[in-house]
Protein backbone atom coordinates (compact mmCIF):
# COMPACT_ATOMS: atom_id res chain seq x y z
CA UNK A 1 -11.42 -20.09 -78.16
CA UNK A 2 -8.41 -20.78 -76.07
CA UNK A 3 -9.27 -18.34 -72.45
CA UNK A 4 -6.58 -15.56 -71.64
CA UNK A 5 -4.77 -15.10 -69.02
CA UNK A 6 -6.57 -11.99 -67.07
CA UNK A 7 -4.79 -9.64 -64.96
CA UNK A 8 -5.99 -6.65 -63.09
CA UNK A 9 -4.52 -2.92 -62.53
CA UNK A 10 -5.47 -0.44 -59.67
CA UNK A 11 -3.91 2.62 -59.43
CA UNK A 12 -3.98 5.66 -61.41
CA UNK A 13 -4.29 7.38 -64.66
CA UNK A 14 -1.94 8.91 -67.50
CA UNK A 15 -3.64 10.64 -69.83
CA UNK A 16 -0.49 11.34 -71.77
CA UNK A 17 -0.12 7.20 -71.86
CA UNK A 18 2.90 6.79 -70.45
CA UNK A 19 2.50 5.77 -67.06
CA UNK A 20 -0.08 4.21 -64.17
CA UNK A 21 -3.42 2.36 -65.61
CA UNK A 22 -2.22 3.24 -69.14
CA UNK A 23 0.82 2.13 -69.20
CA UNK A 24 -0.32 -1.38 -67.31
CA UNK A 25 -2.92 -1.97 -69.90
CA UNK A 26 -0.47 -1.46 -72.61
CA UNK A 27 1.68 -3.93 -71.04
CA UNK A 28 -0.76 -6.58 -70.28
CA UNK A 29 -1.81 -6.45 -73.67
CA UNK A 30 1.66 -6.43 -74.92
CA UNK A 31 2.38 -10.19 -72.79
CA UNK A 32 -0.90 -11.00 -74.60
CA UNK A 33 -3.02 -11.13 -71.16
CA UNK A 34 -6.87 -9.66 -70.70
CA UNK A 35 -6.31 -6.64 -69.07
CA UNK A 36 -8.50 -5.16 -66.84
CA UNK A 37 -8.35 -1.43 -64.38
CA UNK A 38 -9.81 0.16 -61.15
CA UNK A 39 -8.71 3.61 -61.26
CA UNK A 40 -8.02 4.86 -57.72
CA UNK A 41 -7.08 8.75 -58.86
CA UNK A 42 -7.68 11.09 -61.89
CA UNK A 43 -4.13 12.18 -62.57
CA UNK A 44 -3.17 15.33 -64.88
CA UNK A 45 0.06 15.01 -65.78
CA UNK A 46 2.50 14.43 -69.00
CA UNK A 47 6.06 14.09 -69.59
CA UNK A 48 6.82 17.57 -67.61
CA UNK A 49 5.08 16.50 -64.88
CA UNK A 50 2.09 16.12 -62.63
CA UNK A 51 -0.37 19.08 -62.74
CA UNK A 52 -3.69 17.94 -60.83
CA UNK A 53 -4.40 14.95 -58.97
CA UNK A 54 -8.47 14.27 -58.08
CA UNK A 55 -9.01 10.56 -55.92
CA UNK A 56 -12.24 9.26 -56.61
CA UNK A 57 -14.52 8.64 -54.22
CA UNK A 58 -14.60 5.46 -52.04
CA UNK A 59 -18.14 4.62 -53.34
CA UNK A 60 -16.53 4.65 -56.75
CA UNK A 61 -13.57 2.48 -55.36
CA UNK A 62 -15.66 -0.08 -54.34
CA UNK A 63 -17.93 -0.15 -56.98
CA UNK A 64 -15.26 -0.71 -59.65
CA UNK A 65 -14.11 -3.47 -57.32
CA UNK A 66 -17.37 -5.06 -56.84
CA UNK A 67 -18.03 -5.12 -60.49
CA UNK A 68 -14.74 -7.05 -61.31
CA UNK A 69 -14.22 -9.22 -58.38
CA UNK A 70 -18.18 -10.48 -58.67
CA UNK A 71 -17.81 -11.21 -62.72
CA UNK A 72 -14.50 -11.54 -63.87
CA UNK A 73 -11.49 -13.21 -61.73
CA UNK A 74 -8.06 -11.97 -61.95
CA UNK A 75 -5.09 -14.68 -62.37
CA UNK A 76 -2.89 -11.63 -60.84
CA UNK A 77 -3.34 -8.02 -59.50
CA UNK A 78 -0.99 -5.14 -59.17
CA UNK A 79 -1.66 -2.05 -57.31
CA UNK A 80 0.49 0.77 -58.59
CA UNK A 81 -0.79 4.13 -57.32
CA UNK A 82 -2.94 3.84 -53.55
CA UNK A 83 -2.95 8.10 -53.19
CA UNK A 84 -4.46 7.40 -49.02
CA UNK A 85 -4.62 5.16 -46.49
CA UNK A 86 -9.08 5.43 -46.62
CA UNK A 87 -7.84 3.54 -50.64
CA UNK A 88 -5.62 1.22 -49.39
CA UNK A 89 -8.56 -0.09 -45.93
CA UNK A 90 -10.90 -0.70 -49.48
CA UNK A 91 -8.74 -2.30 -51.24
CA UNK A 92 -7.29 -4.89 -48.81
CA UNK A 93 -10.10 -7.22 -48.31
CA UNK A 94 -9.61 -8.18 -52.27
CA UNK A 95 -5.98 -8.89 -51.95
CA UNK A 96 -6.38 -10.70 -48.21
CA UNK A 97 -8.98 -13.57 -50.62
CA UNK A 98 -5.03 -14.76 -51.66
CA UNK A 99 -6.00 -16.62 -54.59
CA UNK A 100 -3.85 -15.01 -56.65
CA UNK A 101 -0.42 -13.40 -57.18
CA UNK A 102 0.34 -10.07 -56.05
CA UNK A 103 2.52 -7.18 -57.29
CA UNK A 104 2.66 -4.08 -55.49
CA UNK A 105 4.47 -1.51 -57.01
CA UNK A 106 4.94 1.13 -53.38
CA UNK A 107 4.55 4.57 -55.74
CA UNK A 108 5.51 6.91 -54.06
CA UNK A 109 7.07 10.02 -55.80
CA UNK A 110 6.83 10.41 -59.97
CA UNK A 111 9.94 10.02 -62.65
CA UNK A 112 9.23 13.82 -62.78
CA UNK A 113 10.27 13.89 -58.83
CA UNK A 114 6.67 15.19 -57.90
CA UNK A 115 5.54 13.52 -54.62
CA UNK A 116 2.13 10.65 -54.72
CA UNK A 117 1.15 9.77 -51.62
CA UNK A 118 1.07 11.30 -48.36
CA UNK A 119 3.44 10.01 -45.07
CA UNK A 120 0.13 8.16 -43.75
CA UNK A 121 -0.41 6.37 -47.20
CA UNK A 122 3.26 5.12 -47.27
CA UNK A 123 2.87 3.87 -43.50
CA UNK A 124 -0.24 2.13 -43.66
CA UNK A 125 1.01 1.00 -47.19
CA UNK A 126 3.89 -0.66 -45.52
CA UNK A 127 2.46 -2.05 -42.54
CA UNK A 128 -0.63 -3.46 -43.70
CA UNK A 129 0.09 -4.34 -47.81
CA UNK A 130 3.10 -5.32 -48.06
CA UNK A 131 2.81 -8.63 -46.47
CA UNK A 132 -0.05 -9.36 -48.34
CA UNK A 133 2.25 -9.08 -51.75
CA UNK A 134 4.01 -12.11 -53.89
CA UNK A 135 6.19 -9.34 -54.70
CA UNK A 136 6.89 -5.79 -53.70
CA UNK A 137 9.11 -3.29 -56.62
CA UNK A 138 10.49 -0.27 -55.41
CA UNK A 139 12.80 1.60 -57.05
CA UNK A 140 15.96 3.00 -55.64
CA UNK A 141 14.68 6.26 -53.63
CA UNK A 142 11.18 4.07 -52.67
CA UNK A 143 13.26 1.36 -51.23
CA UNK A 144 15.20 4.45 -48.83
CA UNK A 145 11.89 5.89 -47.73
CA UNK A 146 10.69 2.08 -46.62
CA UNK A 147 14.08 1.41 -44.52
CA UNK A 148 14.93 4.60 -43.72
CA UNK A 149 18.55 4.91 -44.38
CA UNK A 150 20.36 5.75 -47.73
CA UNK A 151 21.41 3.65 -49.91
CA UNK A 152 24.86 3.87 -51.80
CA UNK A 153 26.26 0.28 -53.00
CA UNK A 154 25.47 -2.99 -53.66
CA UNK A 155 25.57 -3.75 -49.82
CA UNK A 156 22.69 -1.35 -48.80
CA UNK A 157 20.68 -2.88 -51.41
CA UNK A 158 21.30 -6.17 -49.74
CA UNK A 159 20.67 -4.99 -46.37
CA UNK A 160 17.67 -2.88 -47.61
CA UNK A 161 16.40 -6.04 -48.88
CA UNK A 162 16.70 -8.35 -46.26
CA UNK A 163 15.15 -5.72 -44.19
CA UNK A 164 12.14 -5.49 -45.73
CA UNK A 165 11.58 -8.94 -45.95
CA UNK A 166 12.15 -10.06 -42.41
CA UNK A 167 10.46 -6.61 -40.82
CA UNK A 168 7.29 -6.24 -43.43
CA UNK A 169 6.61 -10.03 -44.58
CA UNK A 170 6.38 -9.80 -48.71
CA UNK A 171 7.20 -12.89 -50.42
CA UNK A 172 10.27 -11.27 -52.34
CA UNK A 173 11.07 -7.93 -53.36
CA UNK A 174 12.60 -6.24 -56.44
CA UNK A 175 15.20 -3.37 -55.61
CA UNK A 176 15.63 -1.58 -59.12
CA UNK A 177 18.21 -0.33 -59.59
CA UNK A 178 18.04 1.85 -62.29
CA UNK A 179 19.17 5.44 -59.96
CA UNK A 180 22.24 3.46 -58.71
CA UNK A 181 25.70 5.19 -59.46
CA UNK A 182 27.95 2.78 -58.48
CA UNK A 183 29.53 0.95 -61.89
CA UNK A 184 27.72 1.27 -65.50
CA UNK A 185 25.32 -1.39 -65.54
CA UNK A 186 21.40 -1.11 -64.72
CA UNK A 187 21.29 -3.71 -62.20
CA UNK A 188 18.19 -4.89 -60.19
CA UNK A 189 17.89 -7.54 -57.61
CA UNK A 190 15.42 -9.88 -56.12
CA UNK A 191 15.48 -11.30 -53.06
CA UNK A 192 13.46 -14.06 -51.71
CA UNK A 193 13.62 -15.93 -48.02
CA UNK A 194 16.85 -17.79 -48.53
CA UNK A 195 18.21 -16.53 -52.11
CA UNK A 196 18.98 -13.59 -54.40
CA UNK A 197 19.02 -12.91 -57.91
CA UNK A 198 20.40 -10.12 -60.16
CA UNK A 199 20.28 -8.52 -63.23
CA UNK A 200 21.83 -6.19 -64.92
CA UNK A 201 22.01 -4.47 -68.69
CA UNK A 202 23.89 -1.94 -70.03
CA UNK A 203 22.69 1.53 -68.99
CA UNK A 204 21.08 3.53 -70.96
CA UNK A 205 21.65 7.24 -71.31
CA UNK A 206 18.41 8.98 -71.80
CA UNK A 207 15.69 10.98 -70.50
CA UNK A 208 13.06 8.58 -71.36
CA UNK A 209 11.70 7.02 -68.73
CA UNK A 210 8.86 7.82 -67.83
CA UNK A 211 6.65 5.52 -66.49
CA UNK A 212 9.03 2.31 -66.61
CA UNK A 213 8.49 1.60 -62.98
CA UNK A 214 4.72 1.23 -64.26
CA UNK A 215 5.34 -0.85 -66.89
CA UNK A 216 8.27 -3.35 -65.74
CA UNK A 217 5.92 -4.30 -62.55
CA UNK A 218 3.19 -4.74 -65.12
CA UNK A 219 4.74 -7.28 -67.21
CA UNK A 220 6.13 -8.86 -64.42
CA UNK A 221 1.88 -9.30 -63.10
CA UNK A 222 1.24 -10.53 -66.80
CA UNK A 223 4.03 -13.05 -66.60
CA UNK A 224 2.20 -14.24 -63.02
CA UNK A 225 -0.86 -14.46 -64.48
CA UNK A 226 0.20 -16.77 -67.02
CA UNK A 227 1.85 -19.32 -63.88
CA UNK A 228 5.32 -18.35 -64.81
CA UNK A 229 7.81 -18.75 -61.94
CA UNK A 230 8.75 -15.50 -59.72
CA UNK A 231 12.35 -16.00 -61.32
CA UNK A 232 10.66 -16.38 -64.82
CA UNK A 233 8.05 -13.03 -64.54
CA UNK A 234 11.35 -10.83 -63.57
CA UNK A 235 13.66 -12.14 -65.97
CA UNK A 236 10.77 -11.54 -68.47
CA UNK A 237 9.99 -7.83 -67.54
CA UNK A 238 14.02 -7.13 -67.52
CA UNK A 239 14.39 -8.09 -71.11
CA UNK A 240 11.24 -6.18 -72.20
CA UNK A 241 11.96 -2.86 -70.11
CA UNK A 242 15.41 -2.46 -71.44
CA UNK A 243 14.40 -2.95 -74.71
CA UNK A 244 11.01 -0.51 -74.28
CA UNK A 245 13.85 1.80 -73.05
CA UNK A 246 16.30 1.43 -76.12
CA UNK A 247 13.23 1.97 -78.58
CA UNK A 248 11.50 4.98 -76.27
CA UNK A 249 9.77 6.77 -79.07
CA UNK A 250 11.01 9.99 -78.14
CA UNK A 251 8.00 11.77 -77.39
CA UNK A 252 7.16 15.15 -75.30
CA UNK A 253 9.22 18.00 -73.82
CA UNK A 254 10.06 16.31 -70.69
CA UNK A 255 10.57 12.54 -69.55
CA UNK A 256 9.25 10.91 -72.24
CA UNK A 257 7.65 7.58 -72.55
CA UNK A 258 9.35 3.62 -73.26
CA UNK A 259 7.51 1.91 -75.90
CA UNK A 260 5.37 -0.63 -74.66
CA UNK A 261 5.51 -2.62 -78.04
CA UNK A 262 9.07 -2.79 -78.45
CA UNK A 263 10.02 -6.31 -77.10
CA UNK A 264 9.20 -9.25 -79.15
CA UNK A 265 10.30 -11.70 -76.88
């Protein structure tokens, strides 16, 4: 039998499926890669929001990451949720080993608007992660809180960009832009040392979208893990978020989930 490509998850749960360690294990599975978790917080939360939030401990932490790193080797790791700083000093000796790609996906505040992390988790998330990352994906409001000034066109995204590369040292980063206003299309750029790339779809109008942030980083990891091209893994998750958008299966009362078997790509 012909090995899969293995990718791992750390962040934190969904029960309601739509979102964190759920929603990447959906994904991976989806892009037909071994999926594999360390959960970093116990979240209680659905489509109306988060209710309870319980870290576990850093003994647990480490143990899940002992167990994986000393059996089964990832071909690419995303972090999504990293709730404190105490996480993120665990965690950072397995990404420094820089073996393989990785995505960090800087959660910071849900779809539901309800708040992640704390100011010293975003800091030492910044300052200390980021560089170690092939790729860093933070949506609109994510990519304000890094830079620190608002962004309103096409050439704050730019200059949010640029800034994050040269002052924070990620390989690339992906600015979605899925809250931007300006025009009709769902546009989302990368940027890399010396080029830029964008996308863009038709927006969609609907109140499903929970957990795509989750999901379109995810597939993006899978795509890595499988040695696709940075250009390759984003073009990729594009394709299959829109569509996991257009075919949300219009669950819950609130913001409900995409489907995470929609694209057949």
């Amino acid at each position: 039998m012909t090995s899969l490509p293995v990718a791992l998850t750390i962040a934190g749960t969904d029960p309601s499926g739509g979102a964190g360690i759920m929603a990447d294990l959906k994904s991976f599975q989806a892009r037909d890669v071994y999926g594999m978790a360390v959960i970093t917080s116990v979240v209680a939360q659905n489509t109306r929001g988060v209710q309870l939030i319980e870290h576990v401990s850093s003994e647990m932490l480490k143990a899940q990451l002992e167990s994986v790193f000393s059996d089964i080797l990832p071909q690419a790791i995303k972090t999504g949720m990293l709730a404190t700083a105490e996480m993120m000093e665990i965690i950072q000796p397995y990404l420094k080993k820089g073996y393989c790609p990785y995505v960090l996906d800087p959660v910071m505040v849900a779809t539901s608007g309800d708040p992640l992390i704390d100011k010293a988790a975003r800091d030492y998330l910044r300052d200390n992660l980021f560089s170690l990352a092939t790729i860093i994906t933070p949506n609109l409001p994510e990519a304000e809180a890094i830079v620190g000034f608002s962004i309103q066109n096409q050439g704050d995204i730019e200059k949010a960009g640029r800034r994050i590369l040269k002052e924070y040292g990620p390989q690339s980063v992906l600015i979605k832009g899925g809250h931007f206003i300006e025009g009709v299309g769902a546009r989302d750029f990368l940027f890399t040392k010396n080029e830029k790339f964008m996308w863009e779809e038709d927006r969609i109008q609907t109140r499903h979208t929970h957990g795509t942030g989750c999901t379109f980083a995810a597939v993006i990891t899978s795509e890595l893990a499988k040695g696709r091209s940075l250009y390759q893994a984003v073009d990729i998750a594009k394709a299959f978020i829109t569509k996991a958008i257009k075919d949300a299966p219009q669950l819950g009362h609130g913001s409900g989930p995409v489907n995470h078997m929609a694209y057949k790509g």
